[in-house]
Protein backbone atom coordinates (compact mmCIF):
# COMPACT_ATOMS: atom_id res chain seq x y z
CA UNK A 1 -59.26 -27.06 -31.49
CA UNK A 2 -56.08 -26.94 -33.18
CA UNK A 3 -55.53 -23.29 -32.94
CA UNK A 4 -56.44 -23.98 -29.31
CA UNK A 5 -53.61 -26.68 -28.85
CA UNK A 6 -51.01 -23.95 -30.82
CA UNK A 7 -51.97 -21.20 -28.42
CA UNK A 8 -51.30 -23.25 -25.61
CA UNK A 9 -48.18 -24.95 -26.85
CA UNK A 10 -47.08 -21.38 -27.98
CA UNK A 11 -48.16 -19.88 -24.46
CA UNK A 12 -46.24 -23.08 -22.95
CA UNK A 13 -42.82 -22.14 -24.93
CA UNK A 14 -43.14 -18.09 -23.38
CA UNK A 15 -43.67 -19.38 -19.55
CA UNK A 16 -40.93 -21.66 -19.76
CA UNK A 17 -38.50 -18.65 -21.62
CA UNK A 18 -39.72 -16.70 -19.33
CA UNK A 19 -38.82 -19.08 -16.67
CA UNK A 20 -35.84 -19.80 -18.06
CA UNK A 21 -34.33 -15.84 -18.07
CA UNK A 22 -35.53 -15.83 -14.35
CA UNK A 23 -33.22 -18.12 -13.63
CA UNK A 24 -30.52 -16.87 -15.02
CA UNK A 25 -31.56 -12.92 -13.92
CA UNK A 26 -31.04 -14.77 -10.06
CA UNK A 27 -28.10 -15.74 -10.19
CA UNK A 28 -25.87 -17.31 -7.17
CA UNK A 29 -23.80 -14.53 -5.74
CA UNK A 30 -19.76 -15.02 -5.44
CA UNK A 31 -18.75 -15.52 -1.95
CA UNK A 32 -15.34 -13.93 -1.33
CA UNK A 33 -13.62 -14.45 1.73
CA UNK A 34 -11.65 -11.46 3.07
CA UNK A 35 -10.93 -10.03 6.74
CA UNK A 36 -13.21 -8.21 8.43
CA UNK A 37 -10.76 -6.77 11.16
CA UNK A 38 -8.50 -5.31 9.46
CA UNK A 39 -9.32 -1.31 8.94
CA UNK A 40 -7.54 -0.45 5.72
CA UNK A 41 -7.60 -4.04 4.23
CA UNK A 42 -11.20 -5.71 4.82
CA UNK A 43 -13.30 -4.62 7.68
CA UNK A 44 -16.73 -4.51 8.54
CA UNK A 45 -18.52 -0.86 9.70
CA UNK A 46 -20.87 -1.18 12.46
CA UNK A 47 -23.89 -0.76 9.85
CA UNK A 48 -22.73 -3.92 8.03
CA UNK A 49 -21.18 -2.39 5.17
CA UNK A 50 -17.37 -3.56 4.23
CA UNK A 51 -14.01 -1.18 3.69
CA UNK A 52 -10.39 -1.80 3.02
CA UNK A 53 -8.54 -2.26 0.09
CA UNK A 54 -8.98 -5.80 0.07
CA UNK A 55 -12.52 -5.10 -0.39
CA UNK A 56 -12.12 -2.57 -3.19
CA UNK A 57 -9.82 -4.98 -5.12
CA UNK A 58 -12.34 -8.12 -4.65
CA UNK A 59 -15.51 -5.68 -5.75
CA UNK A 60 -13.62 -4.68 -8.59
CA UNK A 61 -12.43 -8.36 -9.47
CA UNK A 62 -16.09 -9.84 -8.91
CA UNK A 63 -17.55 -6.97 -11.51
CA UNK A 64 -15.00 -8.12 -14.54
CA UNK A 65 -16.44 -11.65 -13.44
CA UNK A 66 -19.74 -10.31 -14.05
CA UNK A 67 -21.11 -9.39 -10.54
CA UNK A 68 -22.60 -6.61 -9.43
CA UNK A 69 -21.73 -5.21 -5.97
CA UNK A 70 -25.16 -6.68 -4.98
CA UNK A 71 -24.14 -10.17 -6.30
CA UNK A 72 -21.34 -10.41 -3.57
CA UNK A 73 -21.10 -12.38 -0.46
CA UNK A 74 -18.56 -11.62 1.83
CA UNK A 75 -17.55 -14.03 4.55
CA UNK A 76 -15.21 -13.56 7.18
CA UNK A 77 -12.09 -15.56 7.09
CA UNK A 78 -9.27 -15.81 9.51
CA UNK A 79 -5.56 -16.60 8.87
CA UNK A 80 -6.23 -19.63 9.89
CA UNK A 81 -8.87 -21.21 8.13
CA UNK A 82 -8.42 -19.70 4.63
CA UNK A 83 -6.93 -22.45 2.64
CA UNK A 84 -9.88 -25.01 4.38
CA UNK A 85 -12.86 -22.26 3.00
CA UNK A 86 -11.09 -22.21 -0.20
CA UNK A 87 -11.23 -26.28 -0.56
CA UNK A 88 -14.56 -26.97 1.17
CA UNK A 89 -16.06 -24.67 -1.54
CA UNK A 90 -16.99 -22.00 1.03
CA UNK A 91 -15.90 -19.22 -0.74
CA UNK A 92 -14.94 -18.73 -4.17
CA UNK A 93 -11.79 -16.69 -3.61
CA UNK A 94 -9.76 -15.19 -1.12
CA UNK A 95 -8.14 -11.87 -0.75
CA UNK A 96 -7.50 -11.08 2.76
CA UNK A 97 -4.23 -9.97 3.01
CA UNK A 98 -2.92 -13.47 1.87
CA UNK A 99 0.75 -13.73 1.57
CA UNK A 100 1.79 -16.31 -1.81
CA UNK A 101 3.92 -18.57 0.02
CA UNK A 102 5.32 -22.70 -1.70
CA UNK A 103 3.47 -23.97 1.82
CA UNK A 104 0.36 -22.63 0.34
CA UNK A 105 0.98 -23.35 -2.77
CA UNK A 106 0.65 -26.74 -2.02
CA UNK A 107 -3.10 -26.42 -0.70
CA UNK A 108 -4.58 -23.21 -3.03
CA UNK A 109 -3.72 -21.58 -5.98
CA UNK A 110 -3.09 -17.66 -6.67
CA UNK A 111 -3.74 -14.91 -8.69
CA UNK A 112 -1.61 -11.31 -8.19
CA UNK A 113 0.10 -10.38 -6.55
CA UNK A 114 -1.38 -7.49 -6.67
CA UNK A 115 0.31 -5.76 -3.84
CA UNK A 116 3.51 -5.79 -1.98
CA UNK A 117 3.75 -5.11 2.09
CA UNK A 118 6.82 -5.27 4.46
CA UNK A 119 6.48 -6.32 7.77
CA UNK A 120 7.14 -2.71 9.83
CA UNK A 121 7.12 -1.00 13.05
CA UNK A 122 4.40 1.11 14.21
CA UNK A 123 5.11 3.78 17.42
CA UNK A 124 3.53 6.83 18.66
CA UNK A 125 3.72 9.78 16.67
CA UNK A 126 5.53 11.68 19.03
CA UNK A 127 7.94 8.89 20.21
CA UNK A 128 11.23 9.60 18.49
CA UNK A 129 13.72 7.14 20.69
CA UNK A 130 12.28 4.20 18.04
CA UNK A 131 14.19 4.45 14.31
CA UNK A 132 14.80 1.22 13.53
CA UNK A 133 14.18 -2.28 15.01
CA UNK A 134 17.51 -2.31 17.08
CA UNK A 135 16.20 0.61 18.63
CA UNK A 136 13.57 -1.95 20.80
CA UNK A 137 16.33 -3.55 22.86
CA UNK A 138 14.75 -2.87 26.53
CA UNK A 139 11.33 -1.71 25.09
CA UNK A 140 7.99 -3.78 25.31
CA UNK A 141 7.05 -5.01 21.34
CA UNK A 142 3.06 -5.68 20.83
CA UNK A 143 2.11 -9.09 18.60
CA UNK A 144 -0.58 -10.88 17.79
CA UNK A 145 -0.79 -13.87 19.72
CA UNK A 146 0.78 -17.09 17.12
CA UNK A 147 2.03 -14.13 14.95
CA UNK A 148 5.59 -14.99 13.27
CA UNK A 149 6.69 -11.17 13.15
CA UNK A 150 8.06 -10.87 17.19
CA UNK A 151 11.00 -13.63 16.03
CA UNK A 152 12.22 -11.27 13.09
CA UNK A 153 12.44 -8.48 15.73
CA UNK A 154 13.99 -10.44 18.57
CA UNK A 155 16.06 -11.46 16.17
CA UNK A 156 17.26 -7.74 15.82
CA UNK A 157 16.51 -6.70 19.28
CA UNK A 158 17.31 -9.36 21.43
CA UNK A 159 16.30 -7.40 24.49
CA UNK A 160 13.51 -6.45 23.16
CA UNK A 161 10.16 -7.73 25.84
CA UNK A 162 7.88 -8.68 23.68
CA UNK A 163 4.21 -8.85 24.48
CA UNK A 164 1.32 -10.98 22.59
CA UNK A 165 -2.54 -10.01 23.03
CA UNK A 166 -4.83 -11.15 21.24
CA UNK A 167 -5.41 -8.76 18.04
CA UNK A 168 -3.93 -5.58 16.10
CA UNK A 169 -6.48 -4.11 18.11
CA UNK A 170 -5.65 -4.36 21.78
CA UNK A 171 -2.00 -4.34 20.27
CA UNK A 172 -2.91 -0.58 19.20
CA UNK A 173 -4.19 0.54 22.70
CA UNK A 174 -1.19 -1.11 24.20
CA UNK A 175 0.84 1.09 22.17
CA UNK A 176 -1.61 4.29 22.86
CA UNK A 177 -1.51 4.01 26.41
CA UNK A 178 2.34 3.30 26.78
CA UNK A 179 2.20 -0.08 27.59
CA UNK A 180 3.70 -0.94 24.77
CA UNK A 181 6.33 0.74 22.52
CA UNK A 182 5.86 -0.62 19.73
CA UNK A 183 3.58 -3.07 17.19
CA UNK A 184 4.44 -5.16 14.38
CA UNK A 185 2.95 -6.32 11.53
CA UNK A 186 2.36 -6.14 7.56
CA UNK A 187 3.05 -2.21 7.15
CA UNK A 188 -0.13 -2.40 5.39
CA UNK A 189 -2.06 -3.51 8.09
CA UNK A 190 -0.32 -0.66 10.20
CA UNK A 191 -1.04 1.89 8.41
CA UNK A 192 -4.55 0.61 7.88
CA UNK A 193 -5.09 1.60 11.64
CA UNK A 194 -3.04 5.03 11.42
CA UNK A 195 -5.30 6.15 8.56
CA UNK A 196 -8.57 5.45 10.72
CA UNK A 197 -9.89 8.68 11.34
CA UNK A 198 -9.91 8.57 14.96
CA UNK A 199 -6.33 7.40 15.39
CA UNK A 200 -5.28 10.15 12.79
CA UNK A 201 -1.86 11.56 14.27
CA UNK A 202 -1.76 9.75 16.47
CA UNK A 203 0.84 7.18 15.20
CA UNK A 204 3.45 6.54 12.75
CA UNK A 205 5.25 4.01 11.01
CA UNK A 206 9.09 3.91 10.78
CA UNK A 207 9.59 2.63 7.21
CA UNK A 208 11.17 -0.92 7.72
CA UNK A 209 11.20 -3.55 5.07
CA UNK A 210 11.90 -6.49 7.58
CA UNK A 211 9.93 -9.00 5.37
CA UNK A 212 8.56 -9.30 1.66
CA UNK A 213 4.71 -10.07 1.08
CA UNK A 214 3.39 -10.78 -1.81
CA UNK A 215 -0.17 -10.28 -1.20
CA UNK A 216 -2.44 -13.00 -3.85
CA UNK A 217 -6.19 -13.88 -4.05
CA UNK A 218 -6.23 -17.34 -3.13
CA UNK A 219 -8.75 -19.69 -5.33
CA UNK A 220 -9.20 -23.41 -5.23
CA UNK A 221 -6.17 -25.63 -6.37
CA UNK A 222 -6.42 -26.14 -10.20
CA UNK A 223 -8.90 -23.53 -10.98
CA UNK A 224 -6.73 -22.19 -13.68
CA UNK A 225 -9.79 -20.72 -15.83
CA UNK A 226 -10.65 -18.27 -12.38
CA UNK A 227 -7.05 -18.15 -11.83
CA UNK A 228 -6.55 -16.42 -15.01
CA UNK A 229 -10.11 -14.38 -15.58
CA UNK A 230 -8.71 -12.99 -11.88
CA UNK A 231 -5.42 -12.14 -13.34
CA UNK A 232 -7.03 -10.23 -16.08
CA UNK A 233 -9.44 -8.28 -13.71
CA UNK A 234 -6.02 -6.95 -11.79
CA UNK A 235 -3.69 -6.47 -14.46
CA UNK A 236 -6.93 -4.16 -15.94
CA UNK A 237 -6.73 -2.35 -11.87
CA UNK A 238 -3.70 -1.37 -12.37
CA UNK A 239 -3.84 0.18 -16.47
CA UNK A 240 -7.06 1.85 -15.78
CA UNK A 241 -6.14 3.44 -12.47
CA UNK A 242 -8.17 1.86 -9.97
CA UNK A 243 -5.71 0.29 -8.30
CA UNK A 244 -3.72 3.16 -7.31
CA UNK A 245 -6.73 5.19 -6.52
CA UNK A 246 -7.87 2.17 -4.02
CA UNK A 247 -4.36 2.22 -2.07
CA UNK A 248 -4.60 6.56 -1.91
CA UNK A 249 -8.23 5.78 -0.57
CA UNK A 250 -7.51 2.97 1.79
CA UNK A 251 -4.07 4.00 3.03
CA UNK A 252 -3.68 7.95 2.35
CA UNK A 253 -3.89 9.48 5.42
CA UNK A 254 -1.27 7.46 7.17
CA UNK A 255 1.71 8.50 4.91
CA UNK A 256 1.96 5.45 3.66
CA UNK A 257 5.35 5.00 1.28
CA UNK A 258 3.72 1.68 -0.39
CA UNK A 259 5.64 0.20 -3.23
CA UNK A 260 4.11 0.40 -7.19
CA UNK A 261 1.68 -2.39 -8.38
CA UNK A 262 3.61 -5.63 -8.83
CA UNK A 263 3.79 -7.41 -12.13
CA UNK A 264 0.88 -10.53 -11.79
CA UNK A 265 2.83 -13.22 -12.76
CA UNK A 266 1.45 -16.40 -10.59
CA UNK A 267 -0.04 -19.00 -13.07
CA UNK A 268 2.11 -17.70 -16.10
């Protein structure tokens, strides 16, 4: 009897290890919030999968957090609605081209930057009457509808007609087809569309710097231990190479001139 009772408290002690490292083999996966619009920066293929350099940065930040590639959820988030996912515990960071701003420092905390865009003009590859923004005085600009990026170029072009759809998208055919002359944007996001295959040669940008954006990965406000393990992860991008690698990738084919890997300094 008493061996009995040790070889079932023994066998007792192995079901509940075993248990036990089942648990922790299924782990919850990290939800990340990024776009999934934006070719170049986060965007999602027709068979599911996701691309952009957005996506190559998060993948790479989630695996020195100890995920694999399987472990990730991405969710779509919109410009919008990113600091609300990031409070309400929806996602457990944010890198979707998300410009470090004070007004959103007040909401979210960063990590990064990790990359720096300008806000630029995109035209038609063979359209050479377009230099610089003063050069849209009596030509049709494309926006996104509630975009801030029209005013900087009205502001330079006063004559300038400017037209606001709904997306980049529609905002690219508008261009293509001539009903537009121009679109504006982060040039990262513009060159995110040149690059796509399809539209290869087919546009250009002109190389303005008419903004600065620090582009962060937006976690919950006072999250300073994944605030800094996120640091880490990028500062390691940029040392070991991957960083650069991801913007040739991502960005390569439109002759993008994209500024070196900026110094992470938020939370220091």
């Amino acid at each position: 009897m008493k061996v009995s009772k040790a070889g079932a408290v023994a066998a007792t002690i192995a079901v509940a290890l075993t248990a036990s490292g089942c648990a922790e083999d299924a782990k919850e996966p990290i939800a990340i919030g990024i776009k999934f619009d934006q070719p170049g920066i986060g965007f999602r293929e027709q068979d599911g999968t996701f691309t952009g350099f957005d996506v190559d940065v998060a993948t790479y930040v989630a695996k020195q957090l100890g995920y694999k590639a399987n472990e990730i959820e991405f969710k779509q988030v919109f410009s919008s609605d990113r600091e609300l996912l990031i409070q309400y515990n929806e996602v457990d960071f944010v890198a979707a081209s998300y410009s470090i701003s004070d007004k959103r420092k007040e909401k979210v905390d960063f990590a990064g930057p990790y990359f720096i865009a300008h806000q630029d003009l995109l035209v038609r590859a063979d359209d050479a009457s377009v230099t610089k923004a003063e050069d849209l005085n009596s030509k049709k600009l494309c926006s996104v509808t509630g975009s801030t990026s029209a005013e900087k170029v009205k502001a330079l072009a006063p004559k300038a007609s400017v037209m606001e759809l709904e997306g980049y998208s529609e905002c690219l055919v508008a261009v293509q087809d001539g009903s537009a002359d121009a679109m504006t944007t982060d040039n990262s996001i513009l060159a995110g569309y040149a690059a796509k295959k399809e539209n290869t040669g087919k546009f250009k940008l002109i190389g303005l710097s008419l903004s600065n954006e620090n582009y962060g990965i937006g976690v919950k406000k006072g999250n300073k231990e994944l605030q800094k393990k996120i640091n880490s992860a990028l500062t390691k991008m940029v040392t070991d190479g991957s960083w650069e690698a991801a913007v040739k990738k991502n960005f390569g084919p439109a002759n993008y001139k994209y500024e070196p890997a900026p110094m992470v300094t938020s939370g220091n």
